[in-house]
PDB file of N, CA and C in Angstrom:
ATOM      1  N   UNK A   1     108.337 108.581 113.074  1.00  0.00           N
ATOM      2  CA  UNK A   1     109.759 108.385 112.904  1.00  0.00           C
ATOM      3  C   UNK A   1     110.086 108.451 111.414  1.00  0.00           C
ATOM      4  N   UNK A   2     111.473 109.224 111.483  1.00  0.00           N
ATOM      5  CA  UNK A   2     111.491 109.311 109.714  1.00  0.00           C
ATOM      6  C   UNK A   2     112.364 107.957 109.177  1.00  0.00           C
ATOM      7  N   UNK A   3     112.086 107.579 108.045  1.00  0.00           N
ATOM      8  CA  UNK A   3     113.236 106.343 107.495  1.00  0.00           C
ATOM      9  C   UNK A   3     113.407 106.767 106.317  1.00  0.00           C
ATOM     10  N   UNK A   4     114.705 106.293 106.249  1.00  0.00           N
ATOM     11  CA  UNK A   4     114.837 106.447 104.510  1.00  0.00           C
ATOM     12  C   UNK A   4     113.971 105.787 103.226  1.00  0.00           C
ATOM     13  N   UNK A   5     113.833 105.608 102.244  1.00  0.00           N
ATOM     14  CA  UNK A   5     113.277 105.450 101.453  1.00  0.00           C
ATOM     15  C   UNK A   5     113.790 103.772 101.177  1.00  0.00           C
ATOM     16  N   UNK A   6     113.287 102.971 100.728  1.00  0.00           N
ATOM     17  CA  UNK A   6     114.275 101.294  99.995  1.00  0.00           C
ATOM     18  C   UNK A   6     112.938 100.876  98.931  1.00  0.00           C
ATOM     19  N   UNK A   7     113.618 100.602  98.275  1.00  0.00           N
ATOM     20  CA  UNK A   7     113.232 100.086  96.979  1.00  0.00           C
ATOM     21  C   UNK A   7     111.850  99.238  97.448  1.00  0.00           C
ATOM     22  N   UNK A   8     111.700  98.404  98.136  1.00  0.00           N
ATOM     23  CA  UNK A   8     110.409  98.042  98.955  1.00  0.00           C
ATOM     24  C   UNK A   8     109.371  98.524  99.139  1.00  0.00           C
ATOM     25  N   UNK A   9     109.863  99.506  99.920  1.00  0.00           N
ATOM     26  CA  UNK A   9     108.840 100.803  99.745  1.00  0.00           C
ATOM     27  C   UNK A   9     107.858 101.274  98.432  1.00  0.00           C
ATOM     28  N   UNK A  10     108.477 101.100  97.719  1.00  0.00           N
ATOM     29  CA  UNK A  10     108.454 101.832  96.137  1.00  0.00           C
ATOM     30  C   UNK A  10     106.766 101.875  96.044  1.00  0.00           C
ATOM     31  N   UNK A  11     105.757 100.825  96.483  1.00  0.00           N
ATOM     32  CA  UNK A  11     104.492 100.860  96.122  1.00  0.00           C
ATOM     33  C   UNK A  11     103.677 101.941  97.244  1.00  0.00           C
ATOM     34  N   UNK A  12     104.108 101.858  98.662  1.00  0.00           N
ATOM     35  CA  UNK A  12     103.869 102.775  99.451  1.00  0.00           C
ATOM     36  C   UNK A  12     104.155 104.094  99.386  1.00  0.00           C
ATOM     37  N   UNK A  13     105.553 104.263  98.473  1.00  0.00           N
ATOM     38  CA  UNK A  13     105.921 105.587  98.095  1.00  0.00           C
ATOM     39  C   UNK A  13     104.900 106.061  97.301  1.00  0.00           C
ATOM     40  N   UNK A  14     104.903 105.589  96.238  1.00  0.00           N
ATOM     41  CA  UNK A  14     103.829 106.000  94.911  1.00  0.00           C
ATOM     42  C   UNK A  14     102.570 106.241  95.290  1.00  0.00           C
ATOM     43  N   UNK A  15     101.958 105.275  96.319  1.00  0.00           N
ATOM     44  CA  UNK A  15     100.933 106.046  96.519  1.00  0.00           C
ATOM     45  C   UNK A  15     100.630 107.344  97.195  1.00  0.00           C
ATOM     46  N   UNK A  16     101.772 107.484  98.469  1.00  0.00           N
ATOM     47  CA  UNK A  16     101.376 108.627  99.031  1.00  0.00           C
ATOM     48  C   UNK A  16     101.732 109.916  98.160  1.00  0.00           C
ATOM     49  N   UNK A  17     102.917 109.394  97.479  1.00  0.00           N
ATOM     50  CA  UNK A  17     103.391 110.734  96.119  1.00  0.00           C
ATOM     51  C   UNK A  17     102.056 110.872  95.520  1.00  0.00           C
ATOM     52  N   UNK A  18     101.304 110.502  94.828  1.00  0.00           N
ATOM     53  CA  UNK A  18     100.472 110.657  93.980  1.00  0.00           C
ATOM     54  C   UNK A  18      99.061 111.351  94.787  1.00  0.00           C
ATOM     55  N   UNK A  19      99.409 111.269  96.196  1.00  0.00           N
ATOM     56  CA  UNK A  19      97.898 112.961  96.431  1.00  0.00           C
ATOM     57  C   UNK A  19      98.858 114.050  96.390  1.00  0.00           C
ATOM     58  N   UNK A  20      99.860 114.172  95.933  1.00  0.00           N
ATOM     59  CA  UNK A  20     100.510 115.295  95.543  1.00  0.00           C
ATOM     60  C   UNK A  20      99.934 115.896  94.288  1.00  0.00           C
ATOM     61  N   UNK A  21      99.273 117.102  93.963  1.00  0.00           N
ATOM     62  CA  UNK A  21      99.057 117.574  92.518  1.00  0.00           C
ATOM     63  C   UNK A  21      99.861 117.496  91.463  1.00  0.00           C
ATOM     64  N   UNK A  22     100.822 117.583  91.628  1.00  0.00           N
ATOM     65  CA  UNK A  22     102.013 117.244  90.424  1.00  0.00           C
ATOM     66  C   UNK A  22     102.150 115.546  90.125  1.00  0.00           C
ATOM     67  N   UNK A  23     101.746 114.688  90.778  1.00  0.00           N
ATOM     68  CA  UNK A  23     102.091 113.629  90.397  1.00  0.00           C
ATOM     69  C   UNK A  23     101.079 112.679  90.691  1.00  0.00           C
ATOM     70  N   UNK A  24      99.628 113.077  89.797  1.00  0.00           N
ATOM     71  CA  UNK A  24      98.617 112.617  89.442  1.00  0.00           C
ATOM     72  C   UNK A  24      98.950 111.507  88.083  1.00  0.00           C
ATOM     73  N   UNK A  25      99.534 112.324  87.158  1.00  0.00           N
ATOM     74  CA  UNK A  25      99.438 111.402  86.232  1.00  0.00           C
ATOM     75  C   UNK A  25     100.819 110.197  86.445  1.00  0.00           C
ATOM     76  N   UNK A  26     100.527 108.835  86.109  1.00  0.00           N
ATOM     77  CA  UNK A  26     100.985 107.829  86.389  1.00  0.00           C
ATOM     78  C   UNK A  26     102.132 107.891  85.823  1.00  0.00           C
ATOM     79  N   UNK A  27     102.825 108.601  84.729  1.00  0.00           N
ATOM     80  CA  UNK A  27     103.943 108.762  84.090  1.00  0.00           C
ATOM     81  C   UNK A  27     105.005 109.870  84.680  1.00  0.00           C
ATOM     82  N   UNK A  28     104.269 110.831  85.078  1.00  0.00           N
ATOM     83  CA  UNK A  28     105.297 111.782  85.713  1.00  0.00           C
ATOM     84  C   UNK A  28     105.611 111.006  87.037  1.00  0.00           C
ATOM     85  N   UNK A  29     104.685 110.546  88.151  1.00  0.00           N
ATOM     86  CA  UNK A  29     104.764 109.672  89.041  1.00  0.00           C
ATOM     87  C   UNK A  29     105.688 109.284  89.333  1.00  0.00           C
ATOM     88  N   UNK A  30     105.968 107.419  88.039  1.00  0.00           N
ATOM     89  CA  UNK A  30     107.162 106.693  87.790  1.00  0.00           C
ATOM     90  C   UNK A  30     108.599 107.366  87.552  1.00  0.00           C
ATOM     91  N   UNK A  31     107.909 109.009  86.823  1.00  0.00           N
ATOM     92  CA  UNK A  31     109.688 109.572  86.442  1.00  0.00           C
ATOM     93  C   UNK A  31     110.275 109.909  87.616  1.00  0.00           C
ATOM     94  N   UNK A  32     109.511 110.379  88.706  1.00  0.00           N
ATOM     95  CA  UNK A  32     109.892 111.463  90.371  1.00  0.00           C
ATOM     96  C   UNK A  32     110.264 109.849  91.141  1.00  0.00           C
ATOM     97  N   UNK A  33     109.654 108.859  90.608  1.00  0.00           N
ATOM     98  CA  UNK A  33     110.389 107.647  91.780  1.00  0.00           C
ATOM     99  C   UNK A  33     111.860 107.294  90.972  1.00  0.00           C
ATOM    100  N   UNK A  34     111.357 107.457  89.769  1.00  0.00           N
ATOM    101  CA  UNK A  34     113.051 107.157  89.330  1.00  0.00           C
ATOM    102  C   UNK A  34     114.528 107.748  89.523  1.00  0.00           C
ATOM    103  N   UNK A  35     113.928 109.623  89.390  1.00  0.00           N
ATOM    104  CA  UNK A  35     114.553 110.274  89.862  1.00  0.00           C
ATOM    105  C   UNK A  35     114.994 109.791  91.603  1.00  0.00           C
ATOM    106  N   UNK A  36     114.474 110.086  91.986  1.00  0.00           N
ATOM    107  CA  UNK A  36     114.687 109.613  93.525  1.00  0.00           C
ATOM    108  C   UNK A  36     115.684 108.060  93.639  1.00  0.00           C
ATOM    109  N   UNK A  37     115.482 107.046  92.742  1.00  0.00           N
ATOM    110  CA  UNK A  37     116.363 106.128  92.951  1.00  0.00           C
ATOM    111  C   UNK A  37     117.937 106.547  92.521  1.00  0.00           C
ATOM    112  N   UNK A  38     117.835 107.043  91.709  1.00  0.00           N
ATOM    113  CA  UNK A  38     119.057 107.040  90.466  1.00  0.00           C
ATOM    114  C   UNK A  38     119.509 108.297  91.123  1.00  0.00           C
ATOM    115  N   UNK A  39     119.203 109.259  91.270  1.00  0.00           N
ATOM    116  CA  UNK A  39     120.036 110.559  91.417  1.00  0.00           C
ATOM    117  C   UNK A  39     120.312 111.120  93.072  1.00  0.00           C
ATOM    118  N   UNK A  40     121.767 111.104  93.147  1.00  0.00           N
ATOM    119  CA  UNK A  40     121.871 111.071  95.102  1.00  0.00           C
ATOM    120  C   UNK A  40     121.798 112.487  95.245  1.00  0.00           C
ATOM    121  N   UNK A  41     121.550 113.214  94.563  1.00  0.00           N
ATOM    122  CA  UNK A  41     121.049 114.564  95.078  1.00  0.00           C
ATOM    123  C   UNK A  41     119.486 114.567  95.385  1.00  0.00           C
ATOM    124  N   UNK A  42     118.933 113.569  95.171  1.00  0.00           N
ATOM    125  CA  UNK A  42     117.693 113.649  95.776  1.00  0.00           C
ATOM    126  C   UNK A  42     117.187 112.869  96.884  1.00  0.00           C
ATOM    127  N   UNK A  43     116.944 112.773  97.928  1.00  0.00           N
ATOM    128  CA  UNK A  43     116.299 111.913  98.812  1.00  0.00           C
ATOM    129  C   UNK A  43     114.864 111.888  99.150  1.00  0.00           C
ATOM    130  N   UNK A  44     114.650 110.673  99.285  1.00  0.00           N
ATOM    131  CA  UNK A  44     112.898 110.430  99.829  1.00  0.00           C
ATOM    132  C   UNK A  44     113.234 109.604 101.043  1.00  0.00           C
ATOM    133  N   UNK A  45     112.254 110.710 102.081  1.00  0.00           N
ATOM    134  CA  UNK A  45     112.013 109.904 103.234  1.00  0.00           C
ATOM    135  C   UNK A  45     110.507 109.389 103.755  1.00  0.00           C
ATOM    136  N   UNK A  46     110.560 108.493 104.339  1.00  0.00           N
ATOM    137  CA  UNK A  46     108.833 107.856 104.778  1.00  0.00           C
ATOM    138  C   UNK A  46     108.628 107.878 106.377  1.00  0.00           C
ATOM    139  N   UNK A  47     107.195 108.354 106.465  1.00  0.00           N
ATOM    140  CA  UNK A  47     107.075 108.791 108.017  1.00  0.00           C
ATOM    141  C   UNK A  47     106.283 107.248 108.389  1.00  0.00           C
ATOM    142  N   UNK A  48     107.135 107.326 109.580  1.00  0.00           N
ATOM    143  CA  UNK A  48     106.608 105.387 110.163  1.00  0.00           C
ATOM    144  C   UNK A  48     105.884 105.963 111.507  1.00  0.00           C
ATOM    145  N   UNK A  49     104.912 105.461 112.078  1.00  0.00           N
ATOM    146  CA  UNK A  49     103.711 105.454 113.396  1.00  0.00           C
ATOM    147  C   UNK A  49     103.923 103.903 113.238  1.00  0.00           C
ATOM    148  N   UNK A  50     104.737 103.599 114.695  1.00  0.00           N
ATOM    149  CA  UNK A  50     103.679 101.742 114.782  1.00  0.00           C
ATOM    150  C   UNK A  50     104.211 101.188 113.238  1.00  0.00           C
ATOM    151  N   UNK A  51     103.148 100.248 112.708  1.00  0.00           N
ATOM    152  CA  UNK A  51     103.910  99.748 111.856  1.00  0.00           C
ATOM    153  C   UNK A  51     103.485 100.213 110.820  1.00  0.00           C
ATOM    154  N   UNK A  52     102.726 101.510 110.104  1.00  0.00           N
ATOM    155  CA  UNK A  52     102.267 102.114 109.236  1.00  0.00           C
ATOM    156  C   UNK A  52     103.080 103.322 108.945  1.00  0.00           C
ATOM    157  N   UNK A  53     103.339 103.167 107.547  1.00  0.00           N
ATOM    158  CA  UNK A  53     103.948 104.320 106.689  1.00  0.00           C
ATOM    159  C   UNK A  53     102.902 105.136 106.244  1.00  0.00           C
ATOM    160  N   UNK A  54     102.543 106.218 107.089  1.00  0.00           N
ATOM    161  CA  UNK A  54     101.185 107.464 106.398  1.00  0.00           C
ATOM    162  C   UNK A  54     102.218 108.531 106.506  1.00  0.00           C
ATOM    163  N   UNK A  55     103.376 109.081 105.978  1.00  0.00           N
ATOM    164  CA  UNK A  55     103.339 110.435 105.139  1.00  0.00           C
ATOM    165  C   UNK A  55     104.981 110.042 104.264  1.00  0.00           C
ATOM    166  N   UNK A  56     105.318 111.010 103.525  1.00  0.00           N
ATOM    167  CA  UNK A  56     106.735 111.326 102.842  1.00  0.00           C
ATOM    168  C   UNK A  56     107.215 112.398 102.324  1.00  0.00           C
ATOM    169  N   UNK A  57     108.359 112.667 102.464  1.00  0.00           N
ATOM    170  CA  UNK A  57     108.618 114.374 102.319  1.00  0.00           C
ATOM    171  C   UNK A  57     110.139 113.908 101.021  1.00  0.00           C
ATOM    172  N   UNK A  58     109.854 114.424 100.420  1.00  0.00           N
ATOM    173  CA  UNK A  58     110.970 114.421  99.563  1.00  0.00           C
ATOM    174  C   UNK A  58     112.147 115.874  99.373  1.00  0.00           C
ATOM    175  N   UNK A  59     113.140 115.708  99.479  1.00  0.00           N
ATOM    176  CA  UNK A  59     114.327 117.021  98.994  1.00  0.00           C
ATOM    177  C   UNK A  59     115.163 116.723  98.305  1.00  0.00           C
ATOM    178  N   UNK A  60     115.622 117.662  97.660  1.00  0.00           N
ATOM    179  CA  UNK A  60     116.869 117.797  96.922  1.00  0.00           C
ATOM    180  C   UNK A  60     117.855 118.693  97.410  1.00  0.00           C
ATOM    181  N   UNK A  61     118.957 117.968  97.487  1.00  0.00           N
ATOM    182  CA  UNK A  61     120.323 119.004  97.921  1.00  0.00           C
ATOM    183  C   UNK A  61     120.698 119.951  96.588  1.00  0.00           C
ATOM    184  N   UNK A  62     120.661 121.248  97.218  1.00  0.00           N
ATOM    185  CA  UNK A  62     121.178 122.551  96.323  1.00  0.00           C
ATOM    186  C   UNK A  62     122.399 122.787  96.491  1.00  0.00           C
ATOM    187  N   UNK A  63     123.120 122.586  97.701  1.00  0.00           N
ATOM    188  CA  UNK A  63     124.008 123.242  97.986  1.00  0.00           C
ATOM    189  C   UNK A  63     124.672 122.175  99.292  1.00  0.00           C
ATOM    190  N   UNK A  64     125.562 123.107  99.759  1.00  0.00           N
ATOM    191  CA  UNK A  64     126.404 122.063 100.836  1.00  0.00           C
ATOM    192  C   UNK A  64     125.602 123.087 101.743  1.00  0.00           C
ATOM    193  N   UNK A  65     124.954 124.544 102.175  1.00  0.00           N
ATOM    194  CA  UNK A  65     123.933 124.183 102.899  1.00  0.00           C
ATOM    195  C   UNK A  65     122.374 124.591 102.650  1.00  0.00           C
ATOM    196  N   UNK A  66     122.106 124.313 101.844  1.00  0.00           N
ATOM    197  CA  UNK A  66     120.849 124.266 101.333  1.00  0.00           C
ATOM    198  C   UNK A  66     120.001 122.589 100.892  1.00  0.00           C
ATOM    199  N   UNK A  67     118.804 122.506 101.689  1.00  0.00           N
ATOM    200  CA  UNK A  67     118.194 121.661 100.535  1.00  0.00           C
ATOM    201  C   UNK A  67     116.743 122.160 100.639  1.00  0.00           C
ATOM    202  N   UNK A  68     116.234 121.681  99.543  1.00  0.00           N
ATOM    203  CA  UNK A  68     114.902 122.009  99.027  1.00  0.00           C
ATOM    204  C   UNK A  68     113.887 120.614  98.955  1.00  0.00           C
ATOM    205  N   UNK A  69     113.067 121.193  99.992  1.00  0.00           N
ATOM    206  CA  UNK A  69     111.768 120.495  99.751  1.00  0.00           C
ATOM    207  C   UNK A  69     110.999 120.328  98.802  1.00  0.00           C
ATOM    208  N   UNK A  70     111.244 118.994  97.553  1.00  0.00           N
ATOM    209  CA  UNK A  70     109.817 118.883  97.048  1.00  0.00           C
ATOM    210  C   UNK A  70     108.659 118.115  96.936  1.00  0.00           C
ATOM    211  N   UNK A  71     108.642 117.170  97.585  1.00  0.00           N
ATOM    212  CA  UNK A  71     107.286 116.928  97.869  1.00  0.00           C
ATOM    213  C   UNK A  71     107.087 116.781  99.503  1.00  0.00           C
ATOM    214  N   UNK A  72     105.979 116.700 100.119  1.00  0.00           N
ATOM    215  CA  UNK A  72     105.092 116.164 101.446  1.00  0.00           C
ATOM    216  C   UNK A  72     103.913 116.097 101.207  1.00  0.00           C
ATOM    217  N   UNK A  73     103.683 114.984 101.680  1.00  0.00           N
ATOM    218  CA  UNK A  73     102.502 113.997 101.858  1.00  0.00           C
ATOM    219  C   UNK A  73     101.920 113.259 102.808  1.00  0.00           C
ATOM    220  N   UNK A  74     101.051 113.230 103.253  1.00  0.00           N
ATOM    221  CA  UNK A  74     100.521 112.410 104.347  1.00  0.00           C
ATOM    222  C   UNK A  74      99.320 111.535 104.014  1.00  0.00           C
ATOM    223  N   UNK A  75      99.179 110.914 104.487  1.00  0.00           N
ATOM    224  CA  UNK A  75      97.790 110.082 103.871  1.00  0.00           C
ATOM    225  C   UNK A  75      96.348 111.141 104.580  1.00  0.00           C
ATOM    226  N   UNK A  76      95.566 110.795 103.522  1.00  0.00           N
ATOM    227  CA  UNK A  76      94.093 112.055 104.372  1.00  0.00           C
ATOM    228  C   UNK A  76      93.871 111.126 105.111  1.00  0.00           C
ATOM    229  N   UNK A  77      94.134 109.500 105.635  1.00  0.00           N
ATOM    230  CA  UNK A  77      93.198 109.872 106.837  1.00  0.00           C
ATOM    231  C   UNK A  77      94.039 110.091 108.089  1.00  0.00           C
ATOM    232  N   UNK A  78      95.017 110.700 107.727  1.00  0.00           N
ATOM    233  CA  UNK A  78      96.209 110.832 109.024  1.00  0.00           C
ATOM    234  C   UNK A  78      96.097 112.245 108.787  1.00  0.00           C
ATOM    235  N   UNK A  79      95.616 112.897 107.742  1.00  0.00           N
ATOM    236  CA  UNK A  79      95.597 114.094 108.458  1.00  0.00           C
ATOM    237  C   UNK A  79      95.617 115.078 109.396  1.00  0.00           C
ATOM    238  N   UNK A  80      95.875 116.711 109.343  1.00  0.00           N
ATOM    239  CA  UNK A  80      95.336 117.486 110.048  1.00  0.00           C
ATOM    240  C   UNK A  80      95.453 116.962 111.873  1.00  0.00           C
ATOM    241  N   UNK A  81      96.836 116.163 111.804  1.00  0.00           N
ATOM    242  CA  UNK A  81      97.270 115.914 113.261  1.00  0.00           C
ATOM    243  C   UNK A  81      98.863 116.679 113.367  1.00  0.00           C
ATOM    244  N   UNK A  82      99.560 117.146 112.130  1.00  0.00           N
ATOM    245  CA  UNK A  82     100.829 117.928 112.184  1.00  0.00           C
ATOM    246  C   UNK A  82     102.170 116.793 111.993  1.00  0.00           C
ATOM    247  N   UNK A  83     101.378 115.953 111.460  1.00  0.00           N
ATOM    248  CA  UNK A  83     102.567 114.882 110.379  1.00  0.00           C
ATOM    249  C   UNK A  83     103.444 115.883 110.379  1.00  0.00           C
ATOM    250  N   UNK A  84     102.733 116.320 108.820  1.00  0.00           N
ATOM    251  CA  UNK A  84     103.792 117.028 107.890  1.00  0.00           C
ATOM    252  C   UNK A  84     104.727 117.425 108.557  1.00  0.00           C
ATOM    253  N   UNK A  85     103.965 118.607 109.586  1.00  0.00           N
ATOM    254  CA  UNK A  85     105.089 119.378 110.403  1.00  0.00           C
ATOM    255  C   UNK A  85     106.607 119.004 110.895  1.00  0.00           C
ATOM    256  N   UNK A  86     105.733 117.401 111.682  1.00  0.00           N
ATOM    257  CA  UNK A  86     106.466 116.845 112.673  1.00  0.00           C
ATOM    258  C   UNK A  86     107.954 116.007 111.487  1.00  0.00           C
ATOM    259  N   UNK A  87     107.494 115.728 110.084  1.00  0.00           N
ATOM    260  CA  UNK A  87     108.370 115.097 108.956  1.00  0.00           C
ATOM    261  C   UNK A  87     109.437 116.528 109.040  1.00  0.00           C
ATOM    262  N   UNK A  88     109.116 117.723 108.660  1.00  0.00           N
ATOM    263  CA  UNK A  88     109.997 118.744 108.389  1.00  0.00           C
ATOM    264  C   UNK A  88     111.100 118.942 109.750  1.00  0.00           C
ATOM    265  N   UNK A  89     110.131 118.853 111.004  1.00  0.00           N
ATOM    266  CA  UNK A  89     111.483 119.239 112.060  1.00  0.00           C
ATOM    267  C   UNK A  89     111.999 118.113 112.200  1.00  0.00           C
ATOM    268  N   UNK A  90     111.883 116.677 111.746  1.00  0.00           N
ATOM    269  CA  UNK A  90     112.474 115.269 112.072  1.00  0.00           C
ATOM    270  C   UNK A  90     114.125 115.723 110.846  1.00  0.00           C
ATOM    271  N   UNK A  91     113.439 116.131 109.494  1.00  0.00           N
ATOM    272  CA  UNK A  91     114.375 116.904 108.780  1.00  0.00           C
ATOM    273  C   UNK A  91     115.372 117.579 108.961  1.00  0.00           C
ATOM    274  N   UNK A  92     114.726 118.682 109.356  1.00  0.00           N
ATOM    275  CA  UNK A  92     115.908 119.610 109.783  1.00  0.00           C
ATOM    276  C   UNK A  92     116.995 119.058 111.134  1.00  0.00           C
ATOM    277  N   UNK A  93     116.344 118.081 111.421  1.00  0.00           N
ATOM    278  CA  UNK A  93     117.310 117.713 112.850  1.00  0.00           C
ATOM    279  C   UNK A  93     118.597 116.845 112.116  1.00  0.00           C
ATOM    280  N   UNK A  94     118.205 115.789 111.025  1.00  0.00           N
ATOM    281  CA  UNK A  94     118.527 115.023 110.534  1.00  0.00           C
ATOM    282  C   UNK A  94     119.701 115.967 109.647  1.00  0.00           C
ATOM    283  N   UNK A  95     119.572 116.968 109.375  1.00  0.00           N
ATOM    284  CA  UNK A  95     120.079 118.104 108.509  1.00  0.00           C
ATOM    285  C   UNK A  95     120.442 120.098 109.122  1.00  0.00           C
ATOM    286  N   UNK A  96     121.215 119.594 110.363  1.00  0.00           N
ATOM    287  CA  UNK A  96     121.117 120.629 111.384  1.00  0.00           C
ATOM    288  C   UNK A  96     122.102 121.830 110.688  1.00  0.00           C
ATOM    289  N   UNK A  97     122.786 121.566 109.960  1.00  0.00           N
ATOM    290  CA  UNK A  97     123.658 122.519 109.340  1.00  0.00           C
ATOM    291  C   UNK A  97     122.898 123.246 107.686  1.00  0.00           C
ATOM    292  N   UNK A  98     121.962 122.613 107.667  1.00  0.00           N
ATOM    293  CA  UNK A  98     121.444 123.134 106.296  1.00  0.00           C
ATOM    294  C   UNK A  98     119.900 124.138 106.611  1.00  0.00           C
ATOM    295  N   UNK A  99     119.382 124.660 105.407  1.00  0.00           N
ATOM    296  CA  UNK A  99     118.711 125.603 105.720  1.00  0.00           C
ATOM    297  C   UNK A  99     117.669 125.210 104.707  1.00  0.00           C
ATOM    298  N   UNK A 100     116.425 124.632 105.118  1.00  0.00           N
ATOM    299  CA  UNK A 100     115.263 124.026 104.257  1.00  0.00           C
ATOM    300  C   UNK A 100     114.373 124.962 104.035  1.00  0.00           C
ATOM    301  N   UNK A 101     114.532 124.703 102.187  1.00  0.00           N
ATOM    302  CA  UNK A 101     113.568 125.880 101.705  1.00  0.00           C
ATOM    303  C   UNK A 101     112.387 124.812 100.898  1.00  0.00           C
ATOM    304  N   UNK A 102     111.183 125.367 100.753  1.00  0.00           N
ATOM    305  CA  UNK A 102     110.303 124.354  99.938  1.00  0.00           C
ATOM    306  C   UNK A 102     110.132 124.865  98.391  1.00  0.00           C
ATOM    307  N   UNK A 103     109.807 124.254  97.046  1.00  0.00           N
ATOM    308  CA  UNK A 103     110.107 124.208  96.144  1.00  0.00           C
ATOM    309  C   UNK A 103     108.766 125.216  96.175  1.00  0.00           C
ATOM    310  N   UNK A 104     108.414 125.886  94.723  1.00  0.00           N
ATOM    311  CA  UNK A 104     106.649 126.092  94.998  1.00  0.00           C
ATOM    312  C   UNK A 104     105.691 125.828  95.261  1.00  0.00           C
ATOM    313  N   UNK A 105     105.436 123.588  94.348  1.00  0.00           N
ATOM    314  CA  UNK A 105     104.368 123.158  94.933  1.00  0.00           C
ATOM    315  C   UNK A 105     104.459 122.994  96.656  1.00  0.00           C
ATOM    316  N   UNK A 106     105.264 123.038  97.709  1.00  0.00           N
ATOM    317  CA  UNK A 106     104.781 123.077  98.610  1.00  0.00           C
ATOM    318  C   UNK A 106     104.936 124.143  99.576  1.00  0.00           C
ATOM    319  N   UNK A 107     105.604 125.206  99.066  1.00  0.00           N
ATOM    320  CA  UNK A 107     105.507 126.607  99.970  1.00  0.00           C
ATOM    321  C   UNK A 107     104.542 126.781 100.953  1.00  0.00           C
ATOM    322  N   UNK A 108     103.107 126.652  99.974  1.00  0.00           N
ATOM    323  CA  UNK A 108     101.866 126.800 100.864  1.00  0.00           C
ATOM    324  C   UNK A 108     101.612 126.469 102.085  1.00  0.00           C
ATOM    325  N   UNK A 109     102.332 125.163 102.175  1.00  0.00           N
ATOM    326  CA  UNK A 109     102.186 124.144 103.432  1.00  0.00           C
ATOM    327  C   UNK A 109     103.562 124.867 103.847  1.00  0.00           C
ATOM    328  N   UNK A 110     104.060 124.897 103.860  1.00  0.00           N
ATOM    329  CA  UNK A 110     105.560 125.514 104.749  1.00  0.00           C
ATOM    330  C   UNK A 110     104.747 126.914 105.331  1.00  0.00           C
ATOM    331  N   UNK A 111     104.267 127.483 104.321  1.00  0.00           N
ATOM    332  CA  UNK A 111     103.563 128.895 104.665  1.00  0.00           C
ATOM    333  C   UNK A 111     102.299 128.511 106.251  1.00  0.00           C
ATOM    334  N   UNK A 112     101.868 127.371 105.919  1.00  0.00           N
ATOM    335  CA  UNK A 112     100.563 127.213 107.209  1.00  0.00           C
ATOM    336  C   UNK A 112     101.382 126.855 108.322  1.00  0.00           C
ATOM    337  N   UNK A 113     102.424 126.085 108.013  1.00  0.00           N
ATOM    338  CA  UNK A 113     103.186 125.054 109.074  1.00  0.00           C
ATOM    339  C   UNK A 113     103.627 126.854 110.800  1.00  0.00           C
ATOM    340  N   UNK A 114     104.250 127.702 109.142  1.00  0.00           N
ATOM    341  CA  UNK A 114     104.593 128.760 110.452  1.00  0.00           C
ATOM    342  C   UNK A 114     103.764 129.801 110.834  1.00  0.00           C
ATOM    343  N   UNK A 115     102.590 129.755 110.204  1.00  0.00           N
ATOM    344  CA  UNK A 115     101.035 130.088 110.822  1.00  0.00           C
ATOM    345  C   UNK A 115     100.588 129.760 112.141  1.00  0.00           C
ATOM    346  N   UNK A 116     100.888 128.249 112.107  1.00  0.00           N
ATOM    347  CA  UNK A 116     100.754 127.587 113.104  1.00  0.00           C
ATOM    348  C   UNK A 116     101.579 127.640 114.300  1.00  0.00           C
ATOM    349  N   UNK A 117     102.946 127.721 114.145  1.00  0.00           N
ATOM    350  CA  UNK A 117     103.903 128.319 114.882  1.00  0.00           C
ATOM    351  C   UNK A 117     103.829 129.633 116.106  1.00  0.00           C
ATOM    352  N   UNK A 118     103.332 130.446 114.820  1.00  0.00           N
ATOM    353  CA  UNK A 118     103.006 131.691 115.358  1.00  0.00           C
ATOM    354  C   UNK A 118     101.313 131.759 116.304  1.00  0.00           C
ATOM    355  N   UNK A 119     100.673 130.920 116.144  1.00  0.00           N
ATOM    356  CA  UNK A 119      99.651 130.449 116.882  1.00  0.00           C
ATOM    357  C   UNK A 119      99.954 130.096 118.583  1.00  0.00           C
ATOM    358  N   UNK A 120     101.203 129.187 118.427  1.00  0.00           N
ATOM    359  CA  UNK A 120     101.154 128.934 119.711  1.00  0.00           C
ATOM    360  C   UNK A 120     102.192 129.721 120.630  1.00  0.00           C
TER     361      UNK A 120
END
């Protein structure tokens, strides 16, 4: 289930942000949670199972219908069950008039997600 982001969160956020490659170091980290508090063009959401928060997908609104994915995350040991996936179409439902594009760092994963698609 997706939830919005609350200041509470903030230690659960950081960690799952940080197996993101871009936000290894502890300073850029703190700047992408700040951003996310302070600026309403950006939203962070957290994926809830039961009573555990294992993934988060972050976007930014471009447009009235565009937004852009930049981060997703899942915890590794929740892996490789289609989180991510399942965070992006919880998204787009949440955002039925807009058209979700992913930033570069996560294209790749947008790129497998419809690999997978085309699989079944």
């Amino acid at each position: 289930m997706l939830i919005r982001y609350k200041k509470n969160y903030e230690k659960i956020a950081m960690g799952l942000l940080s197996f993101m490659p871009t936000e290894k170091d502890l300073k850029a980290l703190q700047q992408t949670m700040k951003e996310y508090e302070q600026n309403d063009q950006w939203k962070l959401f957290l994926w809830k199972e039961e009573d555990d928060i294992i993934g988060i997908i972050g976007i930014a609104i471009v447009s009235e219908t565009q937004l852009e994915v930049q981060h997703i995350s899942v915890n590794p040991s929740h892996r490789q069950q289609g989180i991510g996936k399942q965070m992006i179409k919880a998204l787009q439902s949440l955002h039925p008039n807009m058209t979700l594009k992913p930033n570069a760092y996560v294209a790749p994963f947008f790129e497998k997600c419809n690999a997978f698609e085309d699989e079944q």
